[in-house]
Protein backbone atom coordinates (compact mmCIF):
# COMPACT_ATOMS: atom_id res chain seq x y z
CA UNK A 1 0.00 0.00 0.00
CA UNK A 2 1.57 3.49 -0.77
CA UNK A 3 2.22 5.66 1.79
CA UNK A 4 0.16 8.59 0.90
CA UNK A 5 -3.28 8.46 -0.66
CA UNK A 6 -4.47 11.06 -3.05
CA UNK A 7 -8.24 12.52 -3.68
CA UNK A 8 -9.80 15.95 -4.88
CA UNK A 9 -12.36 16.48 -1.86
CA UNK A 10 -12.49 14.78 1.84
CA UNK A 11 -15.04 14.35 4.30
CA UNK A 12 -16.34 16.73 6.32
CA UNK A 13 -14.96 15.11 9.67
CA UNK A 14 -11.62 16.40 8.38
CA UNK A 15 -12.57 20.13 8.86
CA UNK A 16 -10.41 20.91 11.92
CA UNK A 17 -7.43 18.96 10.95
CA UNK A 18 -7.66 20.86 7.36
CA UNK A 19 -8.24 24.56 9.37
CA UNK A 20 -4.82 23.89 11.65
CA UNK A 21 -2.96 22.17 8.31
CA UNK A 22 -3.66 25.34 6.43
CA UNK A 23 -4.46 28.21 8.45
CA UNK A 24 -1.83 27.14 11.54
CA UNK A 25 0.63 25.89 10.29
CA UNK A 26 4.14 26.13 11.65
CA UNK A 27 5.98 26.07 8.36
CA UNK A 28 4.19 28.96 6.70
CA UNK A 29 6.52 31.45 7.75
CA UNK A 30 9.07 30.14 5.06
CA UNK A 31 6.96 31.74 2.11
CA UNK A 32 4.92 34.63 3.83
CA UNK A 33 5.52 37.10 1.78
CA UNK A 34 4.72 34.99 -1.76
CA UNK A 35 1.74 33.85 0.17
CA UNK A 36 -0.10 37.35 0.83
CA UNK A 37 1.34 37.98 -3.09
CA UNK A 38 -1.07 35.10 -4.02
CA UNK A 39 -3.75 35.97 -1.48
CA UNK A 40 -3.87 39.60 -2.90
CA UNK A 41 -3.66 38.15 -6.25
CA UNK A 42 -6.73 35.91 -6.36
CA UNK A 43 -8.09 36.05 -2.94
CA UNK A 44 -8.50 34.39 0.26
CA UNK A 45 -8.36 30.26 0.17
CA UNK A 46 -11.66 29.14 1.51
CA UNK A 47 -12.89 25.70 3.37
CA UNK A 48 -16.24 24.83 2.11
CA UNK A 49 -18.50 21.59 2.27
CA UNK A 50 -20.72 20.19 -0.38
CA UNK A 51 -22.81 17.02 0.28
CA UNK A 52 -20.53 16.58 3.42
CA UNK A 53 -17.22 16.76 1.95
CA UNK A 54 -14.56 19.35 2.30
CA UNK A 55 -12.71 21.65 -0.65
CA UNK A 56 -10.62 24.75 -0.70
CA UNK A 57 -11.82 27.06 -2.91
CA UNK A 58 -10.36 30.95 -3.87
CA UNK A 59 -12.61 33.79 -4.50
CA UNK A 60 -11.62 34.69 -7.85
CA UNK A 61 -10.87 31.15 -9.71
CA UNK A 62 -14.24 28.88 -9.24
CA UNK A 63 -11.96 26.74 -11.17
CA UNK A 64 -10.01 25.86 -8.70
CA UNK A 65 -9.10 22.16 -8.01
CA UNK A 66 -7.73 20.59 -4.77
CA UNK A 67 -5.40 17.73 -4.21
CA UNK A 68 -5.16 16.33 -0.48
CA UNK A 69 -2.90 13.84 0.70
CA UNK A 70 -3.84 11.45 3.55
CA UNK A 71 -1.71 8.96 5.58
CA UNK A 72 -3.10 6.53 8.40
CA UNK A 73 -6.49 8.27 8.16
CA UNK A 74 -5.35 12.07 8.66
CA UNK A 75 -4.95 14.72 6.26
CA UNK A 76 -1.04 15.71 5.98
CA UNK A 77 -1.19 17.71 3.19
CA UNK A 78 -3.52 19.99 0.40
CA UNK A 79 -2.67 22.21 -2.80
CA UNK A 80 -5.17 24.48 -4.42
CA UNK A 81 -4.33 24.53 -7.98
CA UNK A 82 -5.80 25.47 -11.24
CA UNK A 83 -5.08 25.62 -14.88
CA UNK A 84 -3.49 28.86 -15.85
CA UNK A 85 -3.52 28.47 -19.60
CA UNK A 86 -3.08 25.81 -22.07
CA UNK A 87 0.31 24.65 -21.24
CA UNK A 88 0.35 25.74 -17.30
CA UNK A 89 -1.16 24.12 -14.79
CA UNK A 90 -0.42 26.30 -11.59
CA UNK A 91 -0.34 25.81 -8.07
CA UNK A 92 -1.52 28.41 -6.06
CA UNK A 93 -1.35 27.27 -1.89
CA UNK A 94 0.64 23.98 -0.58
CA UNK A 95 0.34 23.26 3.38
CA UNK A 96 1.90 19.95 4.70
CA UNK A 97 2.20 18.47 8.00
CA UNK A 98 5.56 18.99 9.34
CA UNK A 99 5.83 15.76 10.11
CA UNK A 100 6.17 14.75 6.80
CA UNK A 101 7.56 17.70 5.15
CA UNK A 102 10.90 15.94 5.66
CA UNK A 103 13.30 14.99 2.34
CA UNK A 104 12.96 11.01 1.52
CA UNK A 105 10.46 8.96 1.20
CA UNK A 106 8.69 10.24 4.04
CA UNK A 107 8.05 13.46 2.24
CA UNK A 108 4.18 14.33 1.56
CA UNK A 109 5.70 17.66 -0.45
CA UNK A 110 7.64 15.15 -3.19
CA UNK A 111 4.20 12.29 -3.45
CA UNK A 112 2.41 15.25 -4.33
CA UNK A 113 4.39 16.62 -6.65
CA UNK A 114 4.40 13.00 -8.49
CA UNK A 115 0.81 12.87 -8.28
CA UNK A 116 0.72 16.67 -9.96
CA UNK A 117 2.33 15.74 -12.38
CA UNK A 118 0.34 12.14 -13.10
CA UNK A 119 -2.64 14.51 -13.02
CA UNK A 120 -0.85 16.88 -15.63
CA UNK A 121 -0.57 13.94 -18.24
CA UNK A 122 -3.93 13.62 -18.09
CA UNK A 123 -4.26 16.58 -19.83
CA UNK A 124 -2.76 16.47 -22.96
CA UNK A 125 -1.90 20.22 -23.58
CA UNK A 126 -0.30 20.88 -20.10
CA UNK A 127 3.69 21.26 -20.50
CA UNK A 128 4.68 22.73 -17.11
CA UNK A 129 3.88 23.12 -13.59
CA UNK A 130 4.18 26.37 -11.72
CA UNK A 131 4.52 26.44 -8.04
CA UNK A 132 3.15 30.52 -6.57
CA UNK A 133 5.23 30.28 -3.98
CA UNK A 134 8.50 29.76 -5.18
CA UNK A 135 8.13 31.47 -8.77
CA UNK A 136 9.77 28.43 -10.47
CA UNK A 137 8.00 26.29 -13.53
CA UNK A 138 9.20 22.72 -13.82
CA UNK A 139 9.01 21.19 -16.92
CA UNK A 140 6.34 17.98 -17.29
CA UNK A 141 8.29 15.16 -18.95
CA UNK A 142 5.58 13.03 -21.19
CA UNK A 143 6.52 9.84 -22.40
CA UNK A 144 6.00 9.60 -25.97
């Protein structure tokens, strides 16, 4: 069994967990600055529920899509993300646990990044993936 699980929404139990992993947590400090950048940019991230599950939604992108990682039954880690044009798919907010924000295999931060970019090849047009916070664009390697 992998170690993280992936899914777009997540039950409605999870709100408090999801409300400490991104509006508490401990590691945002890091990227404070980029993060009120994207906050003024496209708004304030948003918990809602819809038929009792949980998503993250911004203001000004009703496009927005969510990817949550889970572990053991907990929530350790969400990105908000959306497509930006044809060839960019962009993501706007990551929060992780700090417990497994660590390098390795342990790391929530690199599973996610894999699953962004198994999500990318689903779409056929999408060439890159930008993260806000950091500024940088990594390149999506298809196989042919």
């Amino acid at each position: 069994m992998p170690l993280f699980q992936f899914s777009s929404t997540i039950n409605e139990t999870y709100y408090n967990v999801l409300e400490k992993l991104f509006y508490f947590n401990s590691g945002q400090f890091r990227y404070y600055d980029r993060i009120v950048e994207v906050v003024e940019a496209y708004g304030q991230p948003k918990i809602e529920c819809r038929d009792g599950m949980l998503t993250m939604t911004v203001e000004s992108l009703p496009e927005c899509l969510n990817l949550f990682a889970s572990h053991s039954n907990s929530v350790v880690g969400v990105m908000i993300y959306f497509k930006e044009s044809e060839t960019i798919m962009n993501i706007l907010h990551i929060a992780v646990d700090t417990a497994f924000s660590a390098k390795g295999e342990q790391s929530v931060i690199s599973a996610m990044m894999e699953e962004m970019q198994r999500i990318a090849h689903q779409d056929t047009g999408i060439t890159h993936l930008k993260i806000s916070y950091t500024r940088r664009l990594f390149k999506i390697v298809k196989d042919e």
